[in-house]
C-alpha atoms as a PDB file:
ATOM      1  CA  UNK A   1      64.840 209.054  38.972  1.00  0.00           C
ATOM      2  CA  UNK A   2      62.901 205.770  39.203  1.00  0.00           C
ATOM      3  CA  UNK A   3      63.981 203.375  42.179  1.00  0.00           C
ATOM      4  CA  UNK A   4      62.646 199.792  42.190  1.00  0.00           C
ATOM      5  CA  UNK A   5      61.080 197.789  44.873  1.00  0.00           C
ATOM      6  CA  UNK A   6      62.087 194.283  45.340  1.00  0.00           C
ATOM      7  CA  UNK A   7      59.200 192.208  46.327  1.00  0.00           C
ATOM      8  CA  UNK A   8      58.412 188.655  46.850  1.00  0.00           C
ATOM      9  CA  UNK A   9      55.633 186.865  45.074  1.00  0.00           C
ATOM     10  CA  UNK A  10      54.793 183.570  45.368  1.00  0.00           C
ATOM     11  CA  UNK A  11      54.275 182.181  42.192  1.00  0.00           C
ATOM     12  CA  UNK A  12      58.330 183.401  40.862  1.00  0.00           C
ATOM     13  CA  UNK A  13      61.171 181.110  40.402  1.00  0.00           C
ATOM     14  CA  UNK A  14      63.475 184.152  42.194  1.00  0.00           C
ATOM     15  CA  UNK A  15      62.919 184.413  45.658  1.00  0.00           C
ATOM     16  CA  UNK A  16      64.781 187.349  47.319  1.00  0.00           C
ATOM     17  CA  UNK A  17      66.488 186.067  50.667  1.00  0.00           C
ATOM     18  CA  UNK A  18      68.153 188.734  52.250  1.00  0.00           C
ATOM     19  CA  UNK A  19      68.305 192.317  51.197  1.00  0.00           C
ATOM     20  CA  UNK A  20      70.543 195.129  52.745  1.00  0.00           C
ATOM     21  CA  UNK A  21      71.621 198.992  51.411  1.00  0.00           C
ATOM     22  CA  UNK A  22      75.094 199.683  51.032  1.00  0.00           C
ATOM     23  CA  UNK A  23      74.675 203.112  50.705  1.00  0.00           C
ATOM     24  CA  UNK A  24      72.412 206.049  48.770  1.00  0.00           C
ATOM     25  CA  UNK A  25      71.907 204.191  46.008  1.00  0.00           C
ATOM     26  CA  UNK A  26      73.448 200.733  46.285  1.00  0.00           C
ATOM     27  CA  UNK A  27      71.830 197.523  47.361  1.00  0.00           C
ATOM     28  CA  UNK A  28      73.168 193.982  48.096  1.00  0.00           C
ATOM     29  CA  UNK A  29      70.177 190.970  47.639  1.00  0.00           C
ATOM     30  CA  UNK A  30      70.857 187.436  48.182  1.00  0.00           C
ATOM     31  CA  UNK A  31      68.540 185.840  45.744  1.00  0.00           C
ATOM     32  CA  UNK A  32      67.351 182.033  45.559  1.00  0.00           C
ATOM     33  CA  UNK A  33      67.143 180.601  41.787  1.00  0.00           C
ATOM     34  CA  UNK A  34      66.428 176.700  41.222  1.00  0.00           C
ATOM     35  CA  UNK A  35      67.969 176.143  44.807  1.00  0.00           C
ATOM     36  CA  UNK A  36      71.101 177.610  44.471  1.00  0.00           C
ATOM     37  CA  UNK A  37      71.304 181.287  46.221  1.00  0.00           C
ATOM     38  CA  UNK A  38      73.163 184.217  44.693  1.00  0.00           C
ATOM     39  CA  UNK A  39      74.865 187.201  45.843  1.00  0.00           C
ATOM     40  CA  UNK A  40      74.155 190.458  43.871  1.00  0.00           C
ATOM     41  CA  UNK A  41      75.194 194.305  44.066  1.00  0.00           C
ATOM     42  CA  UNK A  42      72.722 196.622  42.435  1.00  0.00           C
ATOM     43  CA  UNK A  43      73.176 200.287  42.018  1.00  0.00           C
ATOM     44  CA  UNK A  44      71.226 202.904  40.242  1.00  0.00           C
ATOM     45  CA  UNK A  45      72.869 201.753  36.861  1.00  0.00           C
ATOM     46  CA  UNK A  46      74.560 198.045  37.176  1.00  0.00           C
ATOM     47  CA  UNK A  47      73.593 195.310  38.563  1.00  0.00           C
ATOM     48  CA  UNK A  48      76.661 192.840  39.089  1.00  0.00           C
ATOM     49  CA  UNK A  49      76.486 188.856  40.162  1.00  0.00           C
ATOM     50  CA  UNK A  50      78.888 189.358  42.990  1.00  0.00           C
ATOM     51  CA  UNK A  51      79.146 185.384  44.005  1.00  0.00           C
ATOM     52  CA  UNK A  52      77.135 181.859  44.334  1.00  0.00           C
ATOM     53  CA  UNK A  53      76.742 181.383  48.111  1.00  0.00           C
ATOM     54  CA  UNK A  54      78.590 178.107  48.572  1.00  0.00           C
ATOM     55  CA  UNK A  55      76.691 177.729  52.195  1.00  0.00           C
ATOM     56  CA  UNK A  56      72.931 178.988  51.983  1.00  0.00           C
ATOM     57  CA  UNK A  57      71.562 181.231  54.031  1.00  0.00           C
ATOM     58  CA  UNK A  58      68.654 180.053  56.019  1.00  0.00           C
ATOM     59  CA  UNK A  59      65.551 182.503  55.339  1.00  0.00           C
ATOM     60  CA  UNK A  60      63.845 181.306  58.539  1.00  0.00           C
ATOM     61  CA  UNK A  61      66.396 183.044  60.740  1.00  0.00           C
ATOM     62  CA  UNK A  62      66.544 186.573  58.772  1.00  0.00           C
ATOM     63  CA  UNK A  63      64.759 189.462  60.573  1.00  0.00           C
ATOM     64  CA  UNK A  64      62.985 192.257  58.526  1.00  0.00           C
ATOM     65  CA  UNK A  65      64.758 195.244  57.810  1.00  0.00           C
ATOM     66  CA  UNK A  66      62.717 197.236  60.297  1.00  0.00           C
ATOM     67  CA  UNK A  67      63.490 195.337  62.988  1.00  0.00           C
ATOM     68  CA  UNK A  68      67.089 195.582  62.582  1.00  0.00           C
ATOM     69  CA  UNK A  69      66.971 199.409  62.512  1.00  0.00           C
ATOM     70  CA  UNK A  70      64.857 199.683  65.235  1.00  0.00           C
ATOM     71  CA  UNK A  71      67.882 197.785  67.019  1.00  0.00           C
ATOM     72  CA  UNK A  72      69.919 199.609  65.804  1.00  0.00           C
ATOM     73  CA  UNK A  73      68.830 203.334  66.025  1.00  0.00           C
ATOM     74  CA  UNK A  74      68.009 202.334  69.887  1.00  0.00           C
ATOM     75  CA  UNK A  75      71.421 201.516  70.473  1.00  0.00           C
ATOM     76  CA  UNK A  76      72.993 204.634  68.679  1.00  0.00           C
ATOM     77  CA  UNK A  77      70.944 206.681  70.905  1.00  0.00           C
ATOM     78  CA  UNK A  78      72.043 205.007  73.850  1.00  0.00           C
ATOM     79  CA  UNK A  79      75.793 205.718  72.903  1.00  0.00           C
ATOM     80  CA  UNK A  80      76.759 202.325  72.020  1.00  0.00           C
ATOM     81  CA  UNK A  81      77.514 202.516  68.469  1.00  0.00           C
ATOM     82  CA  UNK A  82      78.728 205.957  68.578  1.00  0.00           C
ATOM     83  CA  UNK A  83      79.406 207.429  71.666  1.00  0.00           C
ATOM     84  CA  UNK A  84      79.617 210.764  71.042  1.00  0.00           C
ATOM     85  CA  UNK A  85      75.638 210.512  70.025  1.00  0.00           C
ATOM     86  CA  UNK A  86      75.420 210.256  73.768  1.00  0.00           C
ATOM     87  CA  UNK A  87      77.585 212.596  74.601  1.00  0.00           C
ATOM     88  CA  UNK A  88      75.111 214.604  72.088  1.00  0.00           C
ATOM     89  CA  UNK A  89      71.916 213.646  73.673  1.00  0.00           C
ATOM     90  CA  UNK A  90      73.120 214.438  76.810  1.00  0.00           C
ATOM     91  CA  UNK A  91      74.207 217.771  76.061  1.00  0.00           C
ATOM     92  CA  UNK A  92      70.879 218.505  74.541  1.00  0.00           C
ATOM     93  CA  UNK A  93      68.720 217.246  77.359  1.00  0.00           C
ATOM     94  CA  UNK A  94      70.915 219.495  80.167  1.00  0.00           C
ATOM     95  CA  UNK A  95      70.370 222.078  77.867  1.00  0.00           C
ATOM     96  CA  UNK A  96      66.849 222.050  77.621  1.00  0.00           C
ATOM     97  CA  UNK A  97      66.188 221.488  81.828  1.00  0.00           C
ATOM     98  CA  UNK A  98      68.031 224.640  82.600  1.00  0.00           C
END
């Protein structure tokens, strides 16, 4: 299967402003056309015009993706997401200094 990759150019009239995966397959994108900024849900087959964003978002604020999961893998490892990953990691390293 072929899988797109939204990227930004400079010279389009569609600017993508924020971009997050809502699962496997599925996408949400907050786009930017002629000032006003749109809400879409893409998935492998359909993509659907969810709502206009009555309040834009400001693009200067957004961090990139990687960021974010670097944030947030950090804190699942540290238990404070999901504390039984700690519980986890905690069990594994005992295991491995005996």
């Amino acid at each position: 299967m072929r899988r797109f990759n939204v990227t930004q150019s400079g010279t389009s009239n569609i600017k993508v402003v924020a971009s997050m995966m809502a699962g496997a397959k599925e996408r949400v994108l907050v786009i930017e056309v002629a000032g006003e900024q749109h809400l879409l849900g893409i998935t492998a087959h359909n993509i659907n015009h969810l709502a206009t964003l009555s309040s834009p978002i400001d693009n200067t604020t957004t961090s990139t993706g990687n960021e974010k999961f670097k944030d947030k893998l950090a804190m699942l490892i540290a238990g404070k997401i999901n504390p039984a990953m700690a519980q986890n990691n905690k069990k594994n390293t005992d295991g491995e200094q005996s």
